[in-house]
C-alpha atoms as a PDB file:
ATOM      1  CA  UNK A   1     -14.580 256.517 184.484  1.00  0.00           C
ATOM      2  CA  UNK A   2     -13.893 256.219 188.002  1.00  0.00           C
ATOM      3  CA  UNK A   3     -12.479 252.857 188.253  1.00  0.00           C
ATOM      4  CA  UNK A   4      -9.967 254.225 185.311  1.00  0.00           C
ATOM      5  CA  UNK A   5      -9.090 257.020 187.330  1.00  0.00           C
ATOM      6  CA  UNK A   6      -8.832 255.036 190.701  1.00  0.00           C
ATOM      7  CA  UNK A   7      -6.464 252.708 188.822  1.00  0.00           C
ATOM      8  CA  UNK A   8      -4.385 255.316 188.129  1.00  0.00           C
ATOM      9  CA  UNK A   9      -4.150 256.913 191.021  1.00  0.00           C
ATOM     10  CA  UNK A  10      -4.063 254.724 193.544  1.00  0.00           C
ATOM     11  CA  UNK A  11      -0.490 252.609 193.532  1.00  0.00           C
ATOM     12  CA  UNK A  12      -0.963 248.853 192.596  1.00  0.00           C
ATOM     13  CA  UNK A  13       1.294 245.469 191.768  1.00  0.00           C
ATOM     14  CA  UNK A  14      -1.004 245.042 188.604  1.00  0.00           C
ATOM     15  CA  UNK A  15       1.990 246.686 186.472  1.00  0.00           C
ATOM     16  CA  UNK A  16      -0.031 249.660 185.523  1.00  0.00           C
ATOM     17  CA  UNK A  17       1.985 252.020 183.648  1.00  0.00           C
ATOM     18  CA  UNK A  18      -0.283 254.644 184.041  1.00  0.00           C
ATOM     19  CA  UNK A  19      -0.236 253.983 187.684  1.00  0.00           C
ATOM     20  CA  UNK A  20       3.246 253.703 187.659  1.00  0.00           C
ATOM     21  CA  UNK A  21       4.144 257.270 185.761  1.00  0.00           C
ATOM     22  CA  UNK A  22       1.502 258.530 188.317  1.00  0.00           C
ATOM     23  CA  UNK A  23       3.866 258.029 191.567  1.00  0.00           C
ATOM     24  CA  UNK A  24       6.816 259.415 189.845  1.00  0.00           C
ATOM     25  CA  UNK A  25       4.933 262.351 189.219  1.00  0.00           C
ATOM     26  CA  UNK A  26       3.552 262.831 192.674  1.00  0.00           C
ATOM     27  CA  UNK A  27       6.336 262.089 194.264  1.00  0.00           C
ATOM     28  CA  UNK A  28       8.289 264.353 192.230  1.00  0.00           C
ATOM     29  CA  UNK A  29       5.857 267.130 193.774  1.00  0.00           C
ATOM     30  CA  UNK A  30       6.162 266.214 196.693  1.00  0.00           C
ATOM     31  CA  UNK A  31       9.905 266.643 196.914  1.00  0.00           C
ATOM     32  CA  UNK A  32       9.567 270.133 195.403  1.00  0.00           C
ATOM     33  CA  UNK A  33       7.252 270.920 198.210  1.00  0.00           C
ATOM     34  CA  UNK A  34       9.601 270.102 200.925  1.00  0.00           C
ATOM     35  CA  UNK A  35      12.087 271.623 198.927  1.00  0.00           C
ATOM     36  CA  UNK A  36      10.322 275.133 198.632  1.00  0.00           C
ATOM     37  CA  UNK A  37       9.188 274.473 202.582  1.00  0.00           C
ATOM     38  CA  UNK A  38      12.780 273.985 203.520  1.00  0.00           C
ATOM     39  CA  UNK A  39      14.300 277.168 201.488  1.00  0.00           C
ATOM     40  CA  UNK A  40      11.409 279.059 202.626  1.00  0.00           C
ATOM     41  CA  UNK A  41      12.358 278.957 206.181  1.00  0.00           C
ATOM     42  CA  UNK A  42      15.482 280.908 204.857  1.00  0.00           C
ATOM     43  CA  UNK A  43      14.893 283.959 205.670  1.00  0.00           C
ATOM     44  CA  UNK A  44      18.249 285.235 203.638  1.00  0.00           C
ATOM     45  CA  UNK A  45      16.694 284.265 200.157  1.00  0.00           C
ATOM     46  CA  UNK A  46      13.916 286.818 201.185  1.00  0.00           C
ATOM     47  CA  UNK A  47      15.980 289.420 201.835  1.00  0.00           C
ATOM     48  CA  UNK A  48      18.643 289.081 199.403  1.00  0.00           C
ATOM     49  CA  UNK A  49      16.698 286.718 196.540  1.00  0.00           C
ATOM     50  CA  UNK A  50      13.239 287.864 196.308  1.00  0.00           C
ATOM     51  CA  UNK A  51      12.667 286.667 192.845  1.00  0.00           C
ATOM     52  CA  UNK A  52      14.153 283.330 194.187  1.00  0.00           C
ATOM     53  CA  UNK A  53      11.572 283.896 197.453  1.00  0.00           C
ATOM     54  CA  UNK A  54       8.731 284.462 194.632  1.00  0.00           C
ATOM     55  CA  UNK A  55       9.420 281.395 192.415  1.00  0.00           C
ATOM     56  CA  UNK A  56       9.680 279.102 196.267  1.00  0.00           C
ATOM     57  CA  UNK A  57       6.645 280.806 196.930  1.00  0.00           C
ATOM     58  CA  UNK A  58       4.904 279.766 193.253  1.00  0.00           C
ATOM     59  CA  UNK A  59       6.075 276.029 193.430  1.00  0.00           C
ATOM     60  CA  UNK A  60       4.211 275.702 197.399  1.00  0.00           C
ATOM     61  CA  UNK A  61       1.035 277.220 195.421  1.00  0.00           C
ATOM     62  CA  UNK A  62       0.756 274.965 192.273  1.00  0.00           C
ATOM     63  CA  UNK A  63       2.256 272.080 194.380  1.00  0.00           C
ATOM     64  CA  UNK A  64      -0.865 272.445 197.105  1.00  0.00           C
ATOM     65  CA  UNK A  65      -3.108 272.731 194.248  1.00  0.00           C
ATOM     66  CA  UNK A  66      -2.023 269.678 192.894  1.00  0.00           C
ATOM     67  CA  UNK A  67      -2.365 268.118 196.181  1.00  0.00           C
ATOM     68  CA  UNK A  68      -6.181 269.141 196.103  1.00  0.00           C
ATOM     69  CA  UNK A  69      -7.069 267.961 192.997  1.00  0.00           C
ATOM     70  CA  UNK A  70      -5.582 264.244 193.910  1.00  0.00           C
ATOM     71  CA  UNK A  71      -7.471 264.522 196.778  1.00  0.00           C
ATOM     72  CA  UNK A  72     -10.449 265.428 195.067  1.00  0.00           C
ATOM     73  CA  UNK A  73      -9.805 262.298 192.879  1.00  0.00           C
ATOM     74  CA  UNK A  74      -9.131 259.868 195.386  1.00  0.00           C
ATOM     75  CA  UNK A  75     -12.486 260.363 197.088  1.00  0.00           C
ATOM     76  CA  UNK A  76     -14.470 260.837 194.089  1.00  0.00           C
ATOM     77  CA  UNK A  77     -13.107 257.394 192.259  1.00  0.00           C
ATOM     78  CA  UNK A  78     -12.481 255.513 195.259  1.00  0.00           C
ATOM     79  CA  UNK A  79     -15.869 254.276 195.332  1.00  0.00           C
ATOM     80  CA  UNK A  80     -15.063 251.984 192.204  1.00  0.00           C
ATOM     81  CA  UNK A  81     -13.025 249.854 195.109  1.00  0.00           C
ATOM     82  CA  UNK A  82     -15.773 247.258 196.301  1.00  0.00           C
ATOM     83  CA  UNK A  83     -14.797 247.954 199.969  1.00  0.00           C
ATOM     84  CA  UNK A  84     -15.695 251.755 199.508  1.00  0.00           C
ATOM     85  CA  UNK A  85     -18.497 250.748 197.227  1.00  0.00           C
ATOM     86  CA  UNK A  86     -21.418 252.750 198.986  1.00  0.00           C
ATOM     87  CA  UNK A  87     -21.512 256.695 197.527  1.00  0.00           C
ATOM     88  CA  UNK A  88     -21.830 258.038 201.427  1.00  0.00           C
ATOM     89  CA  UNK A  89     -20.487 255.598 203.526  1.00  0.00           C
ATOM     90  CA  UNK A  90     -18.075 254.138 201.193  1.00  0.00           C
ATOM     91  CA  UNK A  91     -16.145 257.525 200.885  1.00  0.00           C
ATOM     92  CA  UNK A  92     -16.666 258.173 204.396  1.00  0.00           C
ATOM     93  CA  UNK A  93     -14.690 254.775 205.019  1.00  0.00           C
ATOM     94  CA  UNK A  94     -11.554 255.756 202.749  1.00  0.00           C
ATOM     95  CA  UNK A  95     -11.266 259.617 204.210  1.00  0.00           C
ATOM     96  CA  UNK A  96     -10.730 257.431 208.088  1.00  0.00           C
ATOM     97  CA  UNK A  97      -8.115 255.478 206.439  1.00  0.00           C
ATOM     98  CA  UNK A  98      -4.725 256.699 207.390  1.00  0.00           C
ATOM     99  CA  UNK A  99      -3.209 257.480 203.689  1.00  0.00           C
ATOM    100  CA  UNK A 100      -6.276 259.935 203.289  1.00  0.00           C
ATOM    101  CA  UNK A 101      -5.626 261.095 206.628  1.00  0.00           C
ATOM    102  CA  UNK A 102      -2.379 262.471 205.894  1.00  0.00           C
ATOM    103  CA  UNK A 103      -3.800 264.021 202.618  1.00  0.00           C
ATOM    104  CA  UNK A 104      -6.122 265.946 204.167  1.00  0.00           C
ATOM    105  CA  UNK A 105      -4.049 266.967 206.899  1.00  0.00           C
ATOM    106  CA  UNK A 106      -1.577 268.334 204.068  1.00  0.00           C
ATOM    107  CA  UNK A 107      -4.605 270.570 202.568  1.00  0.00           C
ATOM    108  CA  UNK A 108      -6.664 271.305 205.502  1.00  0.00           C
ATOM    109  CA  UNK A 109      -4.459 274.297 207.177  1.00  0.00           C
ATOM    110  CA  UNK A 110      -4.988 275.878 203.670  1.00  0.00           C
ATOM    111  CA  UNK A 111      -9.025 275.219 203.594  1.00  0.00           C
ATOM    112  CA  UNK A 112      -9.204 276.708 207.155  1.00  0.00           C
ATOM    113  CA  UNK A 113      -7.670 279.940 206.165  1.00  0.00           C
ATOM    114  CA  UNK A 114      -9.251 280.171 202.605  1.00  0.00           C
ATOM    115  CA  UNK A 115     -12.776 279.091 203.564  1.00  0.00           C
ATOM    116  CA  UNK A 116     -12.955 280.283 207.509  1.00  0.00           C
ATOM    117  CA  UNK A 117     -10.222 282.464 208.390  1.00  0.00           C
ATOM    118  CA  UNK A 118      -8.117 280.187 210.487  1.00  0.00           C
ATOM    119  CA  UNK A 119      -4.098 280.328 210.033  1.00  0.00           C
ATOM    120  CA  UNK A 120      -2.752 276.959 210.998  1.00  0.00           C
ATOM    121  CA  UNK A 121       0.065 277.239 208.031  1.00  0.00           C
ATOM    122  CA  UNK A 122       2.718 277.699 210.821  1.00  0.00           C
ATOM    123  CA  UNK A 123       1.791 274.784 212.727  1.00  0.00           C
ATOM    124  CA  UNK A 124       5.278 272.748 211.959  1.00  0.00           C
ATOM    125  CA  UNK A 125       3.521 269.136 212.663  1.00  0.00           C
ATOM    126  CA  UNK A 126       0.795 269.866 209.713  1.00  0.00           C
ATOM    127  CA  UNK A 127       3.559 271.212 207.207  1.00  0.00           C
ATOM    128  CA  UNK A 128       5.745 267.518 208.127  1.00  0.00           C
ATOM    129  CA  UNK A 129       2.894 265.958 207.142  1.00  0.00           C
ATOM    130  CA  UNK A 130       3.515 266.392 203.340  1.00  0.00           C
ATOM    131  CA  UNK A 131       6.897 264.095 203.970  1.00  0.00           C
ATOM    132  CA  UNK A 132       4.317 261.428 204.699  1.00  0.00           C
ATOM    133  CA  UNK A 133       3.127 261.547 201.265  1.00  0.00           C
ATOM    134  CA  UNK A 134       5.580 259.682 200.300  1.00  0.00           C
ATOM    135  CA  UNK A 135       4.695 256.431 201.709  1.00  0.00           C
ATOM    136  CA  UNK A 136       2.081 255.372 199.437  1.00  0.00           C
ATOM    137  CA  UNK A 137       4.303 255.860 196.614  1.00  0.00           C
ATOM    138  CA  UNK A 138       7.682 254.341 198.126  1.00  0.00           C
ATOM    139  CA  UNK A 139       7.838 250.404 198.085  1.00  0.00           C
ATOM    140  CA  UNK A 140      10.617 250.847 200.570  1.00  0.00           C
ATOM    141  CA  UNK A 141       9.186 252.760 203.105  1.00  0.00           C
ATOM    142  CA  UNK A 142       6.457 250.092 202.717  1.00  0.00           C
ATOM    143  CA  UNK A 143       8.474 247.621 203.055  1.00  0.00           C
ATOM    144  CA  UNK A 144       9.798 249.285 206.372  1.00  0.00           C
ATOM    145  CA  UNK A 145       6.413 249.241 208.019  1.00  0.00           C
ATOM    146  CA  UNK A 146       5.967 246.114 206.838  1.00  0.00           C
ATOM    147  CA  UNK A 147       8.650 244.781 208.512  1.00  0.00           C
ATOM    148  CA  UNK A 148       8.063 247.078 212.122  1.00  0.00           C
ATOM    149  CA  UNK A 149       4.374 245.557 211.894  1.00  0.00           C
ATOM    150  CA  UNK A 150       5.665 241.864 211.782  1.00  0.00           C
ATOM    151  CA  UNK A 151       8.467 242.564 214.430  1.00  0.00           C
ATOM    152  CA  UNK A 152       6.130 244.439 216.667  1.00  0.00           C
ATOM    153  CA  UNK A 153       6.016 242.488 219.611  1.00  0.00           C
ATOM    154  CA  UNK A 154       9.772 241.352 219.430  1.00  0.00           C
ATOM    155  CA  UNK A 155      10.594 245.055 219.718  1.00  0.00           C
ATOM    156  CA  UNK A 156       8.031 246.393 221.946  1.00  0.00           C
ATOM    157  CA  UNK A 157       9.318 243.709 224.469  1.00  0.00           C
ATOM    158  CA  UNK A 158      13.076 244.925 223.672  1.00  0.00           C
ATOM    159  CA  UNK A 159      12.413 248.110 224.223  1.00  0.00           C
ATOM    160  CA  UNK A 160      10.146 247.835 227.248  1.00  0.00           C
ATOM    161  CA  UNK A 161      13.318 246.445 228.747  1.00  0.00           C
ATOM    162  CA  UNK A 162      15.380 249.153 227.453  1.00  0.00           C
ATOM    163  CA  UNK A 163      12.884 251.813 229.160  1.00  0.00           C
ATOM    164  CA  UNK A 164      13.148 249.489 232.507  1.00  0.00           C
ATOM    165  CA  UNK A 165      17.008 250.214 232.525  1.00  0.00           C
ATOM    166  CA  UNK A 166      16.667 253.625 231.676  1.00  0.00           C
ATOM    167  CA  UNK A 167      14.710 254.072 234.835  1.00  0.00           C
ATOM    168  CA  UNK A 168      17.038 252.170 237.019  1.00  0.00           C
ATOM    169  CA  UNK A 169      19.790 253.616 235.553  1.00  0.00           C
ATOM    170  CA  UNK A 170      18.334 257.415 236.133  1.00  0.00           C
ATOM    171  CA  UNK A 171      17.053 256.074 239.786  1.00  0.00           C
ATOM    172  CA  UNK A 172      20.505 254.936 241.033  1.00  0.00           C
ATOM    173  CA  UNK A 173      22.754 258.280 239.222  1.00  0.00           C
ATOM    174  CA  UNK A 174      20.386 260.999 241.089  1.00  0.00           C
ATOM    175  CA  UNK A 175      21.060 258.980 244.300  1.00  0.00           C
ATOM    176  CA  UNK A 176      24.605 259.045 244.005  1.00  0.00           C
ATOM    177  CA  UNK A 177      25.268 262.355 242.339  1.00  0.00           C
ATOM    178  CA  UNK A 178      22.529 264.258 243.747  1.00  0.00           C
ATOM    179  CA  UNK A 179      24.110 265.508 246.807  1.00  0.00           C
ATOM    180  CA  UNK A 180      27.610 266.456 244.907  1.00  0.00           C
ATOM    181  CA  UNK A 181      25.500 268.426 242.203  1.00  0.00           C
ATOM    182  CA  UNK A 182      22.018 268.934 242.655  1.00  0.00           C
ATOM    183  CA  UNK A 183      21.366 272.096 239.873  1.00  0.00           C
ATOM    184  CA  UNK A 184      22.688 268.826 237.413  1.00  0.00           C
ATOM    185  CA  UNK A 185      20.632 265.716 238.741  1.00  0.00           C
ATOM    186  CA  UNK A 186      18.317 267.921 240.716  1.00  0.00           C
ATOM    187  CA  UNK A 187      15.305 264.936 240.041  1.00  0.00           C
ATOM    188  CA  UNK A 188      15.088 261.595 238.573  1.00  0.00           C
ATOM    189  CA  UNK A 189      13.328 262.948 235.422  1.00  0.00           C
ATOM    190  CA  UNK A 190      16.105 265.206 234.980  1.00  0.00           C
ATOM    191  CA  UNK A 191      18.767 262.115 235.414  1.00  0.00           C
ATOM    192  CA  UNK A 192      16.539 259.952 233.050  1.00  0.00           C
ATOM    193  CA  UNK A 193      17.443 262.602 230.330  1.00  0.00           C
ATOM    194  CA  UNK A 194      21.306 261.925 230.797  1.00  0.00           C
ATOM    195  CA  UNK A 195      20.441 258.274 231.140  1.00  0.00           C
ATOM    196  CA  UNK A 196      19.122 258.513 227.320  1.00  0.00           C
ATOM    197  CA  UNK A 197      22.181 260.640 225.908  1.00  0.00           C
ATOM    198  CA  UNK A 198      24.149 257.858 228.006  1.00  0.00           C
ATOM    199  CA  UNK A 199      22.517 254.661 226.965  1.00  0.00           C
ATOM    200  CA  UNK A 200      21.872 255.680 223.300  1.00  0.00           C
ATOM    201  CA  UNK A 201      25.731 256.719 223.402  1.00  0.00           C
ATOM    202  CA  UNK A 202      24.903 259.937 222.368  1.00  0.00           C
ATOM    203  CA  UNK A 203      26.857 261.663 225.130  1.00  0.00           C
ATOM    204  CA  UNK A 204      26.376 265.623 224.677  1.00  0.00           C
ATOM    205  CA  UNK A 205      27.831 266.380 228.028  1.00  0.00           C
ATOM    206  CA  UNK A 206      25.584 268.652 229.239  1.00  0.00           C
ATOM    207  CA  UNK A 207      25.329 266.579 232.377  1.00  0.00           C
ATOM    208  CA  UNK A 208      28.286 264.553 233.593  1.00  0.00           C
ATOM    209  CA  UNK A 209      28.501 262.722 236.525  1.00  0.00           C
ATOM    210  CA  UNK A 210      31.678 263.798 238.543  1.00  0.00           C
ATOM    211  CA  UNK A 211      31.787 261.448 241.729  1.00  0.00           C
ATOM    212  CA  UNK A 212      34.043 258.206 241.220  1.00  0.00           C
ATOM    213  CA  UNK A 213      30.908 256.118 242.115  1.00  0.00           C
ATOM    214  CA  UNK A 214      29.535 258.374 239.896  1.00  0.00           C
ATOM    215  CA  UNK A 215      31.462 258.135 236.899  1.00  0.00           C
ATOM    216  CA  UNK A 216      31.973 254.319 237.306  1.00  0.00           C
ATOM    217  CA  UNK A 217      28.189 253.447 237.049  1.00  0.00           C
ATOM    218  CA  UNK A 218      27.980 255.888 234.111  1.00  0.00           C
ATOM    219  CA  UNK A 219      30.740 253.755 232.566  1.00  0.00           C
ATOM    220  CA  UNK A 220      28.211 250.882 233.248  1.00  0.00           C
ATOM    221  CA  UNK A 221      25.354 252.071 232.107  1.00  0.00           C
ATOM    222  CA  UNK A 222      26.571 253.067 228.531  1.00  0.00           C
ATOM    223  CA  UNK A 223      28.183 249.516 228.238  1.00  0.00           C
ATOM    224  CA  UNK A 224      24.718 248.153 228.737  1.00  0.00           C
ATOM    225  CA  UNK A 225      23.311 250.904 226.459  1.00  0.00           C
ATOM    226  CA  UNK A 226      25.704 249.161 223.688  1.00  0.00           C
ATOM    227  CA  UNK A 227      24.294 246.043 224.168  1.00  0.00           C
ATOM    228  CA  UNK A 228      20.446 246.781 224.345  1.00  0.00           C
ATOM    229  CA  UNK A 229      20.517 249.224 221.586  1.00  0.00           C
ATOM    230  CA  UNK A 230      22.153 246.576 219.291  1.00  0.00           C
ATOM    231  CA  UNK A 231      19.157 244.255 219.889  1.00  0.00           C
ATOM    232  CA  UNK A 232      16.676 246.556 217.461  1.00  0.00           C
ATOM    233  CA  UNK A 233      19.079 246.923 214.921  1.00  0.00           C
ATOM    234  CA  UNK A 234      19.428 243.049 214.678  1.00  0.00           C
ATOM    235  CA  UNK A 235      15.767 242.452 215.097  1.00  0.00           C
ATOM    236  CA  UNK A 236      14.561 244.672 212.127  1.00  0.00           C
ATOM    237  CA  UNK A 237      17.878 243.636 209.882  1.00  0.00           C
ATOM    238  CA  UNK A 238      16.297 240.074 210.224  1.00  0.00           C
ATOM    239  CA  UNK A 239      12.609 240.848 209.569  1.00  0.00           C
ATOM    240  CA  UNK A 240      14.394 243.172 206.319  1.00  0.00           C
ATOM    241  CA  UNK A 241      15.627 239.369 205.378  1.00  0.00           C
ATOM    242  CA  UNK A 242      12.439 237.633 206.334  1.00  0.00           C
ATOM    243  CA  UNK A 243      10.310 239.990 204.078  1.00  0.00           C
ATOM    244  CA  UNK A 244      12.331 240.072 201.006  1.00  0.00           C
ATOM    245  CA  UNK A 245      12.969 236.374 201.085  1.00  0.00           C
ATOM    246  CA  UNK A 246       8.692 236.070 201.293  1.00  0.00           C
ATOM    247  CA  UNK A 247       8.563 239.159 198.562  1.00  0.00           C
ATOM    248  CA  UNK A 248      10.840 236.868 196.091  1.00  0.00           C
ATOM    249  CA  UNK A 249       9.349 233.974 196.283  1.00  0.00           C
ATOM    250  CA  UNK A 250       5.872 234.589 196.371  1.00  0.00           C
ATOM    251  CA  UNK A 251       6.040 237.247 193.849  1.00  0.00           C
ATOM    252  CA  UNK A 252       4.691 235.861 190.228  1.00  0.00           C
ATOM    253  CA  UNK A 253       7.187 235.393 187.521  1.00  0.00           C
ATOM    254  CA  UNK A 254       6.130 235.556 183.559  1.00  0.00           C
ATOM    255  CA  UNK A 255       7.638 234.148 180.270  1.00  0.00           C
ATOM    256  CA  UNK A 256       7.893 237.044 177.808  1.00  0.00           C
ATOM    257  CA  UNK A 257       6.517 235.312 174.380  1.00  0.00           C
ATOM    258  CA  UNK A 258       8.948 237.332 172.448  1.00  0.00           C
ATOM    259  CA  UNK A 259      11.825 237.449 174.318  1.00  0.00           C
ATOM    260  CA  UNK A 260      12.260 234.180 176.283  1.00  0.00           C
ATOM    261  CA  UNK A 261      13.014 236.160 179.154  1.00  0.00           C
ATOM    262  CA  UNK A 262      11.487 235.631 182.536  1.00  0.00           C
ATOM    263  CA  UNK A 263       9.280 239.279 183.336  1.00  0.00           C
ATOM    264  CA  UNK A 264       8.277 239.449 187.590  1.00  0.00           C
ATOM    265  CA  UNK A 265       4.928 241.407 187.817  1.00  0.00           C
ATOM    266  CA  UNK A 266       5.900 244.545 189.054  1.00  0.00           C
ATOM    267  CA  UNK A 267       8.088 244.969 185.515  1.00  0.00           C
ATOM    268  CA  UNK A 268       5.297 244.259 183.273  1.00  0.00           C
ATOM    269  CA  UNK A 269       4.441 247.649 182.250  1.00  0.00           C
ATOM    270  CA  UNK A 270       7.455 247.802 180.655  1.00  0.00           C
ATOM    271  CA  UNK A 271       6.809 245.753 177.973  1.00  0.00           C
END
């Protein structure tokens, strides 16, 4: 029973349909979640719509209920996977892994206040959580971390270069505007903030420099923001290429008996 249910539940390449129908319907709750957590925050819908405000307020119930119940799953069946095999330890093994991490963190604000009193609900980085969700079900968000993982050095390298320029650049703007405006560039923290608006080409204009020297090294400094911030882009758009090019080719291909026609494995559920 519980390796049927952990088959289900927990997202595979086997071609389960079961499985399969599974993540559309979680993800499917999900989305309403967020949904009702987004038009919740509207306060107007309360005021003016409170049958609307009722119905938001039904779907975040049954939705978190849901959420419990797959959690309660997850850690009852996972033991059926041989490397959470052990009843105590086993289980205790899956909960540390990050997917069931995120579940819990989903549920927990409501156990707290159901079971000791403790209102987390409004903490905004617990409520995100639930967007999280939506990676075990979404092969391309997968696929995305997949890619960051492989590239991880490449860009941590890029970007340690990028944070390098960001302090020269914030270093060498307080120097020269600081005595024309010092309530603007009044420290080199508060420069590095327009040296991020400036180098990511953002430019809010909160903070402007207004000396010539001033204005020409800001000209400089978003030139070079161009060029670094072009160098992630590229490196992930290759990995993208890398991994799908691996994904094709060592992904297993089948001859349908019937048809003739060539089935990969991730389409055999639906014949």
């Amino acid at each position: 029973m519980e390796r049927a249910v952990w088959s289900v539940i927990e997202p595979s390449d086997e071609g389960n349909r079961a499985s399969y129908l599974f993540g559309i319907f979680i993800t499917a709750v999900i989305l309403l979640n967020i949904t009702a957590m987004i038009l919740s925050s509207v306060t107007e819908i309360h005021t003016a719509h409170p049958i609307i405000w009722i119905i938001l307020r039904l779907i975040s119930a049954s939705t978190l209920i849901i959420f419990v119940i797959e959690y309660l799953l997850r850690i009852w069946s996972c033991s059926s996977d041989p490397q959470y095999a052990h009843p105590v330890t086993g289980r205790l093994k899956w909960a540390a892994t990050p997917y069931a991490l995120i579940d819990l963190l989903v549920i927990l604000p409501y156990f707290l206040l159901l079971f000791g009193g403790i209102n987390l609900t409004g903490l905004v980085i617990l409520r995100v959580f639930r967007l999280f969700k939506l990676m075990r079900y979404s092969e391309s968000i997968n696929l995305i971390i997949r890619v960051i993982k492989a590239e991880k050095n490449t860009l941590f390298t890029t970007y340690l270069v990028l944070f390098i320029v960001l302090i020269a650049a914030a270093t060498l703007m307080y120097e020269v505007e600081y005595p024309a405006q010092p309530e603007a560039f009044s420290n080199i923290p508060a420069a590095m903030w327009w040296g991020v608006i400036t180098l990511t080409t953002t430019g809010y204009g909160d903070i402007v420099p207004i000396t010539p020297l001033g204005k020409m090294l800001g000209s400089m400094i978003a030139l070079i923001g161009i060029a670094i911030f072009a160098l992630p882009a590229g490196i992930l758009a290759s990995g993208f290429s890398k991994a799908l090019q691996i994904e094709i080719e060592d992904e297993e291909v089948y001859l349908c008996p019937h048809c003739k026609e060539e089935i990969r494995r991730r389409d055999l559920w639906k014949k």
